[in-house]
C-alpha atoms as a PDB file:
ATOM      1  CA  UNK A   1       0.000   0.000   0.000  1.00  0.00           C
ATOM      2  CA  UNK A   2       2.853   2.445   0.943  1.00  0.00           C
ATOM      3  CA  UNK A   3       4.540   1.395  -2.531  1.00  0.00           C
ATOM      4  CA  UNK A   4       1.268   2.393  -4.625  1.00  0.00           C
ATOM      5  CA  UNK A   5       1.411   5.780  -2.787  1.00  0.00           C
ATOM      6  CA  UNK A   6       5.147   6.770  -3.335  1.00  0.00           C
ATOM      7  CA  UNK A   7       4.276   5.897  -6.602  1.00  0.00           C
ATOM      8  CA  UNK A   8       1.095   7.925  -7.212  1.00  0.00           C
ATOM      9  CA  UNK A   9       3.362  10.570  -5.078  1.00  0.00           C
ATOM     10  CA  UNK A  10       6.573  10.313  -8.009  1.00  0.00           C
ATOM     11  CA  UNK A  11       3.522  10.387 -10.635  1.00  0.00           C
ATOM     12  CA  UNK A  12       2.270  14.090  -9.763  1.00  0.00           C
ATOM     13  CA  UNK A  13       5.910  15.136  -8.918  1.00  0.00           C
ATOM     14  CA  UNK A  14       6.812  13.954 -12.559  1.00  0.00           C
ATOM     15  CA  UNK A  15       3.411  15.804 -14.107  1.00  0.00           C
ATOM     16  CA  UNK A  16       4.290  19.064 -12.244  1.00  0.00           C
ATOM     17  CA  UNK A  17       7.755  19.494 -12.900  1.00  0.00           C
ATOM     18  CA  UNK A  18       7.025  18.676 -16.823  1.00  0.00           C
ATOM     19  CA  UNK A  19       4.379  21.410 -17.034  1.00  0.00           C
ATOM     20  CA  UNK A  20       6.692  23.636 -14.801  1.00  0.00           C
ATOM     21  CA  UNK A  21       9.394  22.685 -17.799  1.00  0.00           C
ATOM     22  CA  UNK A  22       7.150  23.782 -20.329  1.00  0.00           C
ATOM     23  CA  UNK A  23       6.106  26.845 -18.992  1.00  0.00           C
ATOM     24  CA  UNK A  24       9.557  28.094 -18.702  1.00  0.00           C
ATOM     25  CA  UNK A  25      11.367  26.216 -21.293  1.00  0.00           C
ATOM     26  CA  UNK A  26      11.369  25.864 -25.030  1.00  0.00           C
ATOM     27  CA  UNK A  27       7.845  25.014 -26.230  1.00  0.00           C
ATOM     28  CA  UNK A  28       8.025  23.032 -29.146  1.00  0.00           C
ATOM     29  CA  UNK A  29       6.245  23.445 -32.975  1.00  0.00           C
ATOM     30  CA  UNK A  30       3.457  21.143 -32.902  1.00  0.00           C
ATOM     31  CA  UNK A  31       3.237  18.840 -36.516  1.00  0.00           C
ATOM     32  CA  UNK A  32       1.643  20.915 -38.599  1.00  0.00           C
ATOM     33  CA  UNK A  33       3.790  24.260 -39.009  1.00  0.00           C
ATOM     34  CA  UNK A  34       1.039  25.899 -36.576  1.00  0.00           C
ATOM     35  CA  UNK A  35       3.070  28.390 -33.999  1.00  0.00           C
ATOM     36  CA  UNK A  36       3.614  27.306 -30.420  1.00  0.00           C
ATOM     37  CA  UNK A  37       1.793  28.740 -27.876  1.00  0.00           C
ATOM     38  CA  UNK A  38       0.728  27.605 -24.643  1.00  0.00           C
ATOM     39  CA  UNK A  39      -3.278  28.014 -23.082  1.00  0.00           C
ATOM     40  CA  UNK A  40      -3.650  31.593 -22.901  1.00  0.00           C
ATOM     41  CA  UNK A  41      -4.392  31.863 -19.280  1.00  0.00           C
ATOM     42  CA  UNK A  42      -1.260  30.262 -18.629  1.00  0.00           C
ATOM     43  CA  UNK A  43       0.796  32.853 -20.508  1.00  0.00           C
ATOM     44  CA  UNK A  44       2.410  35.817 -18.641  1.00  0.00           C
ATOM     45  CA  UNK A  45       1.935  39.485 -19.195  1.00  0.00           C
ATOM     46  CA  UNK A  46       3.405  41.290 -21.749  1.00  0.00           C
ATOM     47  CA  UNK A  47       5.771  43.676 -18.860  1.00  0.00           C
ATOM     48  CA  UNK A  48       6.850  40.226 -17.281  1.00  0.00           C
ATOM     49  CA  UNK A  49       8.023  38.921 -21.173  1.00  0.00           C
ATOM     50  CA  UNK A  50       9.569  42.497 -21.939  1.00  0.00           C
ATOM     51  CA  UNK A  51      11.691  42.521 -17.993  1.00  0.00           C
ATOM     52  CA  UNK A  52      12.565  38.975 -18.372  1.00  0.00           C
ATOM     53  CA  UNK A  53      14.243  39.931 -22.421  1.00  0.00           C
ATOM     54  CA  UNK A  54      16.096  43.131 -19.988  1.00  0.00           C
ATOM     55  CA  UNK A  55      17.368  40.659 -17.346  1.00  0.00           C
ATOM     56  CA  UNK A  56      19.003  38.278 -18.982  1.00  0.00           C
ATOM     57  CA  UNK A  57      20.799  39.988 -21.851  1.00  0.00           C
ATOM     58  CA  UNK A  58      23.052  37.633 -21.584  1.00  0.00           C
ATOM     59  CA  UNK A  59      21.000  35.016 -22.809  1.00  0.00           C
ATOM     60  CA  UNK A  60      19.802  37.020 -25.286  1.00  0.00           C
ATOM     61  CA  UNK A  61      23.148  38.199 -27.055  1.00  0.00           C
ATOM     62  CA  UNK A  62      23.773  34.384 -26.791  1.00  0.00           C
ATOM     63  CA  UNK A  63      21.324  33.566 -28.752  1.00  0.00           C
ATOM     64  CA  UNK A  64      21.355  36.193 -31.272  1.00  0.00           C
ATOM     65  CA  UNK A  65      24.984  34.867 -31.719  1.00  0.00           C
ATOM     66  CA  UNK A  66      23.445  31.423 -32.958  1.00  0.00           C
ATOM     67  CA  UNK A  67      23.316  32.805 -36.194  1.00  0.00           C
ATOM     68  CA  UNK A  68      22.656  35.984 -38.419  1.00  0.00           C
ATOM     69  CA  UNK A  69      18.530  34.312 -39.203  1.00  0.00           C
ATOM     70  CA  UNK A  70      17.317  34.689 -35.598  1.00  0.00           C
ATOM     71  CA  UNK A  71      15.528  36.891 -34.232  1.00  0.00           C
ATOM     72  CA  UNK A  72      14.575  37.066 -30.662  1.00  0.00           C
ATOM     73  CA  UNK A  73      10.748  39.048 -30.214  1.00  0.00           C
ATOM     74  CA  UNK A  74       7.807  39.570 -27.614  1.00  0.00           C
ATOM     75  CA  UNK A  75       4.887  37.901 -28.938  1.00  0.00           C
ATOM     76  CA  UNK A  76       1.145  38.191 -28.127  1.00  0.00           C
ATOM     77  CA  UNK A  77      -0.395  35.208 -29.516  1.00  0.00           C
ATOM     78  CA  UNK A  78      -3.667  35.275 -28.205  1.00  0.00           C
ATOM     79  CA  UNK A  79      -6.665  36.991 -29.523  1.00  0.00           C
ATOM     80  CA  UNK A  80      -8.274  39.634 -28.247  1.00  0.00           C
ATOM     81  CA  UNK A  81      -5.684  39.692 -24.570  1.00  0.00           C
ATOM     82  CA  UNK A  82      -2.734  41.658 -26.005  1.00  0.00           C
ATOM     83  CA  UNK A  83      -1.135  41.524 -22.698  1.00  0.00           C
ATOM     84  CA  UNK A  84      -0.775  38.213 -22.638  1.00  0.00           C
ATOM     85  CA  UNK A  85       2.878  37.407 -24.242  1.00  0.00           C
ATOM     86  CA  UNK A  86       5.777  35.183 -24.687  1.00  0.00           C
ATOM     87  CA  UNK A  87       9.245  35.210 -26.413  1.00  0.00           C
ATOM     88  CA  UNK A  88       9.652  34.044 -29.719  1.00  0.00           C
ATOM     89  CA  UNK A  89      12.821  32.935 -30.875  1.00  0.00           C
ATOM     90  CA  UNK A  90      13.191  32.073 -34.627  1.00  0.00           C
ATOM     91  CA  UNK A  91      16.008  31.003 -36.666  1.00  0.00           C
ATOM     92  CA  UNK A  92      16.342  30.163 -40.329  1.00  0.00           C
ATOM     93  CA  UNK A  93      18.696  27.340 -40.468  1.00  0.00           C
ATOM     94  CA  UNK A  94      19.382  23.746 -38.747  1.00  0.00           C
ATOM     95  CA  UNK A  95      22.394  25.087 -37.879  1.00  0.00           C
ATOM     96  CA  UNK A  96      21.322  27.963 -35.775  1.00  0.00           C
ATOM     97  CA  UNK A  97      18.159  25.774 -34.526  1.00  0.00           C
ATOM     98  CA  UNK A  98      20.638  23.594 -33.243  1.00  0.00           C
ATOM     99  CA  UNK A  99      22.860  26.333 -31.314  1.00  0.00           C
ATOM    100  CA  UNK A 100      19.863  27.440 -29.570  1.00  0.00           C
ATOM    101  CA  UNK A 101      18.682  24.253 -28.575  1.00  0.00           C
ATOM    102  CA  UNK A 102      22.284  24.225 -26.437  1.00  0.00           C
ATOM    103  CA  UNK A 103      21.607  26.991 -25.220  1.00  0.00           C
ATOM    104  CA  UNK A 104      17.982  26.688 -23.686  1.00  0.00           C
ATOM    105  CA  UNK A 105      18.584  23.464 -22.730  1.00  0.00           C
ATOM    106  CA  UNK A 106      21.417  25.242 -20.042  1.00  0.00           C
ATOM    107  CA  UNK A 107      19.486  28.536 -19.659  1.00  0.00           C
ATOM    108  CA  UNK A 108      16.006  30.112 -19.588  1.00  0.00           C
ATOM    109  CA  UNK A 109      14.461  33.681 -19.464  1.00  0.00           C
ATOM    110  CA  UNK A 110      11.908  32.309 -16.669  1.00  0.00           C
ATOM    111  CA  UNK A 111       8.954  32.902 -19.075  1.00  0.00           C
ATOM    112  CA  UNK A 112       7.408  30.832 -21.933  1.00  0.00           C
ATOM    113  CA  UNK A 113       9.538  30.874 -25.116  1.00  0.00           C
ATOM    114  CA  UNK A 114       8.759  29.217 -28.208  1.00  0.00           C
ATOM    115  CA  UNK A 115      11.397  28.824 -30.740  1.00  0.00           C
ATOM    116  CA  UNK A 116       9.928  29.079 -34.398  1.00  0.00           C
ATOM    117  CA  UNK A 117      11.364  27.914 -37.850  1.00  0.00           C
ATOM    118  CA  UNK A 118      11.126  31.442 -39.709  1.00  0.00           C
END
């Protein structure tokens, strides 16, 4: 009985840290060519986005040194709540898609990015 609770226990811990990971991480393309986004009510505001870009310039000139095809924006993909926003990273080759993967997969900005295929 205490085994199927640790379990259950490991289970949520697992489910929370992977949302956690999306929310602050990379999201993904889905198939399709459609851009990434995450549910709108889980999206920051816009002045969150926009101080989290100003705090870690770091990260930023790192990525815009991926490659001369990426460009690093605010974007406000939901309709009709412009203050809800995310970064957008997008890069033009495999090349630079793969130089930002390293680097995201060390560092964040601590707000949803989504890196696009421009």
């Amino acid at each position: 009985m205490k085994l199927i609770k640790i379990i259950a226990a490991a289970g949520a811990a697992i489910a929370v840290i992977a949302v956690a990971g999306m929310a602050l991480g990379v999201i993904r393309p889905p198939i399709g060519g459609k851009s990434p986004s995450l549910p709108c009510e889980q999206l920051p505001d816009r002045v969150t986005v926009e101080q989290a870009l100003t705090q870690h310039a770091d990260l930023l000139n790192r990525i815009h040194g991926a490659g001369s095809g990426v460009k690093v924006s605010v974007a406000t993909p939901c309709a009709g709540e412009p203050d809800k926003a995310m970064v957008t990273i997008r890069y033009t080759t495999a090349a630079e898609q793969a130089a930002i993967d390293t680097i995201m997969r060390r560092d964040g900005f601590g707000v949803p990015a989504a890196l696009v295929k421009a």
